[in-house]
Protein backbone atom coordinates (compact mmCIF):
# COMPACT_ATOMS: atom_id res chain seq x y z
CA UNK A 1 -11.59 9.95 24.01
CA UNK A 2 -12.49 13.95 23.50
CA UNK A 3 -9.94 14.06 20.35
CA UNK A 4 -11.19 11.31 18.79
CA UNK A 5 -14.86 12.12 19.13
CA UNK A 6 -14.12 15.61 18.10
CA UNK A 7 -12.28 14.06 15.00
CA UNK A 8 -14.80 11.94 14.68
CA UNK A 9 -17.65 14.61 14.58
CA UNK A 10 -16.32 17.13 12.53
CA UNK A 11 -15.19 14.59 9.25
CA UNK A 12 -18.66 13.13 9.43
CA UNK A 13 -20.73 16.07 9.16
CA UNK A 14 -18.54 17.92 7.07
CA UNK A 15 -18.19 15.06 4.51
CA UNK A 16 -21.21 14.09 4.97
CA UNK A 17 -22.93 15.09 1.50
CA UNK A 18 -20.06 12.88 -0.57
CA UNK A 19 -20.69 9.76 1.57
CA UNK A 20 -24.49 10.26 0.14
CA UNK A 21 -23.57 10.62 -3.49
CA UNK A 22 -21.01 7.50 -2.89
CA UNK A 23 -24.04 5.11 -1.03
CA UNK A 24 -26.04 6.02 -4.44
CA UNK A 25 -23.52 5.44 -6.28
CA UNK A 26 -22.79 1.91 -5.25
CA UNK A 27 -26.80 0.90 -4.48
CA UNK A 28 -28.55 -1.42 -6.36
CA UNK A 29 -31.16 0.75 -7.09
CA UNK A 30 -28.65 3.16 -8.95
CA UNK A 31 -27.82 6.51 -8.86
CA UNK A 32 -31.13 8.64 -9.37
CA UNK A 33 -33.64 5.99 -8.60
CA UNK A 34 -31.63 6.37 -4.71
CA UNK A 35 -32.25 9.88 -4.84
CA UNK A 36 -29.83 11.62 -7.12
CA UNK A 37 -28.62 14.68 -5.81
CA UNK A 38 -31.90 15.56 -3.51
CA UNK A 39 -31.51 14.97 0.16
CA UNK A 40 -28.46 15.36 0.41
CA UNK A 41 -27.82 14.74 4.19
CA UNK A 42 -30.77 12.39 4.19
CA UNK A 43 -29.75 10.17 7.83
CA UNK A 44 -27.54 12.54 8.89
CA UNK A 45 -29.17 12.21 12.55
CA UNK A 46 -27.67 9.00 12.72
CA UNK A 47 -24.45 10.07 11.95
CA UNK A 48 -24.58 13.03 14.08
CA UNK A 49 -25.16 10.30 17.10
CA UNK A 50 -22.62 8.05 16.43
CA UNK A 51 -19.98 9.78 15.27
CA UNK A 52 -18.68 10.60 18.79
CA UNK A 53 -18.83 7.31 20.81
CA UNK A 54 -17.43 5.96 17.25
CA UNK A 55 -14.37 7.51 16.83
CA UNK A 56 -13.55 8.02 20.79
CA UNK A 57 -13.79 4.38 20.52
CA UNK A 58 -11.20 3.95 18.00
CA UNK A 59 -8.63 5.79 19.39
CA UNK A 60 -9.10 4.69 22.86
CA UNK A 61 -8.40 0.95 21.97
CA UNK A 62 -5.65 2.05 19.34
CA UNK A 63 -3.67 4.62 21.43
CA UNK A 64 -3.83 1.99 24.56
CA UNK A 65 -3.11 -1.35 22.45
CA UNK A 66 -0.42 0.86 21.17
CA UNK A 67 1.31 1.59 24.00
CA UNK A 68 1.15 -2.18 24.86
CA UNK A 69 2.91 -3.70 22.30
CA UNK A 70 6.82 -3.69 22.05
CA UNK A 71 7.55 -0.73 19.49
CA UNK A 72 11.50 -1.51 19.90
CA UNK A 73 14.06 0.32 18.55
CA UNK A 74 13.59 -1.85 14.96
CA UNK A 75 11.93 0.35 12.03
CA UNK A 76 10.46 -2.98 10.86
CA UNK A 77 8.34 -3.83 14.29
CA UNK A 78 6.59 -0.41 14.36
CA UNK A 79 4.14 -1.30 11.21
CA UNK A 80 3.09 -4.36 12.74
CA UNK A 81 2.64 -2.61 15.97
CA UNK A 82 0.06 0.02 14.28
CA UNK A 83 -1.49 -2.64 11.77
CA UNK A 84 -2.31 -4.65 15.26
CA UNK A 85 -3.56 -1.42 17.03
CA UNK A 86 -5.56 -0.37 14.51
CA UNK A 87 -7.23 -3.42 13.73
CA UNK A 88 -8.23 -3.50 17.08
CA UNK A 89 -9.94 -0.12 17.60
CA UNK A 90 -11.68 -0.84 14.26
CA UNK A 91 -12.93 -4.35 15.79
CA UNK A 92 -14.36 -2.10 19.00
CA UNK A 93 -15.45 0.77 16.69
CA UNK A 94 -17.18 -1.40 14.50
CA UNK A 95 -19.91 -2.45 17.32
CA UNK A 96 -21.30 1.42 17.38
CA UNK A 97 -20.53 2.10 13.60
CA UNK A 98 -22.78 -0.53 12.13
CA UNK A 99 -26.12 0.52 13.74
CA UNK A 100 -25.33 3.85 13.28
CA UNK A 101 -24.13 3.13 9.45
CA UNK A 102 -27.14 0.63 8.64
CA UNK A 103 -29.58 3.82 9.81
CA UNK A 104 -27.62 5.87 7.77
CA UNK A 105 -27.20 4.38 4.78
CA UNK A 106 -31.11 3.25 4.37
CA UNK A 107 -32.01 6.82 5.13
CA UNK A 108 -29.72 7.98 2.19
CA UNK A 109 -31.30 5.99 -0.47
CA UNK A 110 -35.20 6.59 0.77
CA UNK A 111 -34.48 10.27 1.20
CA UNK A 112 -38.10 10.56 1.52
CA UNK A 113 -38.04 8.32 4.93
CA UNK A 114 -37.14 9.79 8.35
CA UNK A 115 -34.38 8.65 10.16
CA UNK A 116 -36.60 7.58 13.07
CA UNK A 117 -38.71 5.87 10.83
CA UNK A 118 -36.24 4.00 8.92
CA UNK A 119 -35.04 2.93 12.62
CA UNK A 120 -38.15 1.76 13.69
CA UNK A 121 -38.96 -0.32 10.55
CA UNK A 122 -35.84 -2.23 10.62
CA UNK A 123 -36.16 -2.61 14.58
CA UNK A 124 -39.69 -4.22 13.76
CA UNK A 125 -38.66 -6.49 10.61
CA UNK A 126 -35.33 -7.50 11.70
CA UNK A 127 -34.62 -7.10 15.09
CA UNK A 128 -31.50 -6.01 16.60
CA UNK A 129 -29.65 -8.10 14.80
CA UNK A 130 -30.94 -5.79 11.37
CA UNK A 131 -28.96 -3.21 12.86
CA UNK A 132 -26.10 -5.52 12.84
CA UNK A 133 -26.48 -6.53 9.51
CA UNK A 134 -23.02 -5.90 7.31
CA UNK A 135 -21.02 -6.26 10.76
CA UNK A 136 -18.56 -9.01 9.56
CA UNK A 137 -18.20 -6.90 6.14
CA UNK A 138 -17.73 -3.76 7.78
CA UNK A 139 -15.19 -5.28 9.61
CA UNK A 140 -13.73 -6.98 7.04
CA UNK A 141 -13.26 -3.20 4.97
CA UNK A 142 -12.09 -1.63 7.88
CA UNK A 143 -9.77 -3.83 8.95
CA UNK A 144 -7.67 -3.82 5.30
CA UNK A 145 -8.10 0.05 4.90
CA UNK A 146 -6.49 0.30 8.55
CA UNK A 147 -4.17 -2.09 7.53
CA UNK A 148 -3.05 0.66 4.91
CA UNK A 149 -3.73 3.74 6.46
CA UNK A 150 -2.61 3.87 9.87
CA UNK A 151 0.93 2.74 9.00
CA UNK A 152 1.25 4.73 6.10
CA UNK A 153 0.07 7.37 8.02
CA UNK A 154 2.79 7.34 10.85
CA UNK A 155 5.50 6.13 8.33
CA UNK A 156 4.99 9.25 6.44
CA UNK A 157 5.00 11.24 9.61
CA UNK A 158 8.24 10.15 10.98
CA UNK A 159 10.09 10.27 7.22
CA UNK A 160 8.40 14.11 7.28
CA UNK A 161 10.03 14.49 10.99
CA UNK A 162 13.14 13.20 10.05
CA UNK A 163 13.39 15.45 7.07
CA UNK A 164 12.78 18.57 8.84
CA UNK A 165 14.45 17.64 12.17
CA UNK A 166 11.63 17.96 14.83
CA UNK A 167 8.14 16.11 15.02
CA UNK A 168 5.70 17.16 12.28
CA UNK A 169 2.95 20.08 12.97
CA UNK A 170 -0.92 19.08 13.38
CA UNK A 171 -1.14 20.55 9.89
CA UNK A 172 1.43 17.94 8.00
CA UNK A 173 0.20 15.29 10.12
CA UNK A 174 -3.78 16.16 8.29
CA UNK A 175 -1.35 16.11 5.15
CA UNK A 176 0.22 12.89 5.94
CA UNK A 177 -3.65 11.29 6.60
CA UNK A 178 -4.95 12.55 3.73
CA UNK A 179 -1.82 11.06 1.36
CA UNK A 180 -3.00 7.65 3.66
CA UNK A 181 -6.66 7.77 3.33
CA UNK A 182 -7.07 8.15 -0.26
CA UNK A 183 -4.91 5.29 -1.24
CA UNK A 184 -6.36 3.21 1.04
CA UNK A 185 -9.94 4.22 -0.14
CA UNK A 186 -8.91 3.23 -3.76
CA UNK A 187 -7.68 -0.28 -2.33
CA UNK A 188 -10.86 -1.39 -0.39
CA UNK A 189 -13.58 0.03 -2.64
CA UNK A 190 -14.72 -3.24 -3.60
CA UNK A 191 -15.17 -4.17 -0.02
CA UNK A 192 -16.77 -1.37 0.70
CA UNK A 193 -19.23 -1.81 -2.17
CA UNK A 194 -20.25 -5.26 -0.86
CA UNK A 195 -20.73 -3.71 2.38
CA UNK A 196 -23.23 -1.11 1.01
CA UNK A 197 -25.13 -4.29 -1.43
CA UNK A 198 -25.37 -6.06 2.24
CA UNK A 199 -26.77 -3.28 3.86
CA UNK A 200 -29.28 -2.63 1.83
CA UNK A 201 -30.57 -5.41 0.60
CA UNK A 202 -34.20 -6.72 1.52
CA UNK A 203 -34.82 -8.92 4.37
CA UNK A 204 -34.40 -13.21 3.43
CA UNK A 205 -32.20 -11.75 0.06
CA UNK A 206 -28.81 -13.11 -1.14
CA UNK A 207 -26.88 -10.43 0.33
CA UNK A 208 -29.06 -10.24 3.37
CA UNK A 209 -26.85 -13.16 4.50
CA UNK A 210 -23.94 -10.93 5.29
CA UNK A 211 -21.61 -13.20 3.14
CA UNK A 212 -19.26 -10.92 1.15
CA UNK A 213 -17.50 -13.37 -1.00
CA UNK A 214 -21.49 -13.79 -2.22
CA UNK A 215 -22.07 -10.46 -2.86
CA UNK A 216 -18.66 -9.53 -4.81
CA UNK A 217 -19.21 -12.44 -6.71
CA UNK A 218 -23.14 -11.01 -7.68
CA UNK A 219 -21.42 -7.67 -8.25
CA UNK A 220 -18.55 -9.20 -11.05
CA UNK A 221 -21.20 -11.20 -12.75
CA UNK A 222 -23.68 -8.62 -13.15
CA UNK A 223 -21.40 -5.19 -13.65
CA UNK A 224 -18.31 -6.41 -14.07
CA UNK A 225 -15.13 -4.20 -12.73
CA UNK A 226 -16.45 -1.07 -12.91
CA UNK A 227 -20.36 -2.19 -10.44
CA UNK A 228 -16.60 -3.26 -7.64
CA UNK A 229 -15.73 0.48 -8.06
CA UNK A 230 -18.39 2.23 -7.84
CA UNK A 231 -18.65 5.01 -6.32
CA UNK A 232 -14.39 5.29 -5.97
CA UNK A 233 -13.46 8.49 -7.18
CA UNK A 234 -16.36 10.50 -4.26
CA UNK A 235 -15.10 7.77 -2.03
CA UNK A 236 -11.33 8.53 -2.44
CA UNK A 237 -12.43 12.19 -2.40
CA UNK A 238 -14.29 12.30 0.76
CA UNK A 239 -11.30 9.73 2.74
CA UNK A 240 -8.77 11.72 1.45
CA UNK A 241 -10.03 14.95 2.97
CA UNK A 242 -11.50 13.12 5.65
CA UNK A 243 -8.22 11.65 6.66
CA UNK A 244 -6.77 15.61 6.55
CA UNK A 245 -9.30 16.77 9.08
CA UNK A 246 -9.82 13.23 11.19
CA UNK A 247 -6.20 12.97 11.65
CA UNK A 248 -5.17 16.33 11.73
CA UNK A 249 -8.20 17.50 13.95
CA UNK A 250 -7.04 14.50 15.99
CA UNK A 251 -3.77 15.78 16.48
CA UNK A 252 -4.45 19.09 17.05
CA UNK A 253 -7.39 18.40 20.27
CA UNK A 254 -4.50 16.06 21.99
CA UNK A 255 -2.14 18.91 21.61
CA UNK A 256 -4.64 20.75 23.07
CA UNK A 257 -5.55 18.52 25.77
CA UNK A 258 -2.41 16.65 27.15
């Protein structure tokens, strides 16, 4: 729980300013009408909140479902062991990273709005279940870019182990994420845009409905390959460096701890 909240913490807040510059990217409004480059950490409150619980989350359901499942002796059971595991802590994640991300990701294309405000308004309009809006889509680009990462991730680990003859440092493990998180970022940026159109989008809307088949289709017809991309290359930027300090912070605090 501490390791992956500290994780959690630190790649949030550090990365912070390219996860802005990525939500503008990929809004309807476009680029500078969202803001441009002022307010940068516009909603980073909300980030700062749920960053902890978020990522402790994670890891708590992925480290125990882990342990759980047969890992075996076969080389060929251990990726479907972390593909299940991770899946799983993103499904549990998921139900304190949407509120916190919906928040978030308002506040970073009204940079003009307070977070508290922007919290209120959407508590008024929509309910609770405006905080939850984007839940199934979230889920739906977390659980393919887990799917990717986590066992390319520990694949990479254990080929680096077994090159050097002894279990890989904190430091090549952050290596090993970072190799992990920036592919997988390139993979699931269309998901991820539909996520951000769902988000954002105006109460009784199209993409208000939450159905991301709808809203990659609006995407394609109006922008064509490049509106499913937006926003990749600060995306695979900030997940790639964000996978060297999640996962390498990550490893280093359990070190620490256990």
């Amino acid at each position: 729980l501490k390791a992956g909240g500290v994780a959690g913490v630190c790649v949030d807040l550090i990365l912070f300013p390219l996860d802005t510059v990525k939500t503008r990217l990929q809004s309807p409004q476009g680029f500078r009408k969202s803001g441009g480059f002022r307010g940068i950490y516009a909603g980073v409150p909300s980030t700062a909140i749920g960053s902890f619980p978020n990522a402790a989350a994670f890891f708590i359901t992925y480290e125990n479902v882990k342990s759980l499942l047969p890992q075996g002796s076969s080389s060929y059971l251990s990726p479907a062991t972390h593909m299940v595991a991770a899946s799983l802590g993103e499904v549990v994640a998921c139900l304190i990273r949407v509120p916190s991300e919906v928040v978030k990701q308002r506040a970073q294309v009204s940079p003009s709005s307070s977070t508290l405000r922007i919290l209120s308004h959407t508590l008024y309009h929509e309910g609770v279940q405006g905080l939850y809006r984007g839940y199934k889509s979230t889920v739906l680009r977390e659980i393919p870019f887990s799917l990717v990462q986590f066992p390319l991730w520990e694949s990479l680990k254990d080929l680096w182990s077994w090159k050097q003859g002894h279990v890989v440092d904190s430091w090549q493990s952050a290596v090993c994420g970072a190799f992990a998180g920036g592919f997988a970022a390139v993979v699931t940026t269309p998901l991820d845009v539909a996520k951000t159109r769902i988000m954002l989008a105006k109460a009784g809307s199209k993409n208000a409905s939450g159905n991301v088949l709808t809203a990659l289709g609006g995407i394609w017809r109006t922008q064509g390959l490049s509106g499913l991309f937006a926003g990749v290359v600060p995306r695979m930027a900030a997940i790639s460096l964000g996978g060297f300090i999640f996962l390498g912070t990550y490893e280093k605090t359990r070190q620490l701890l256990l």
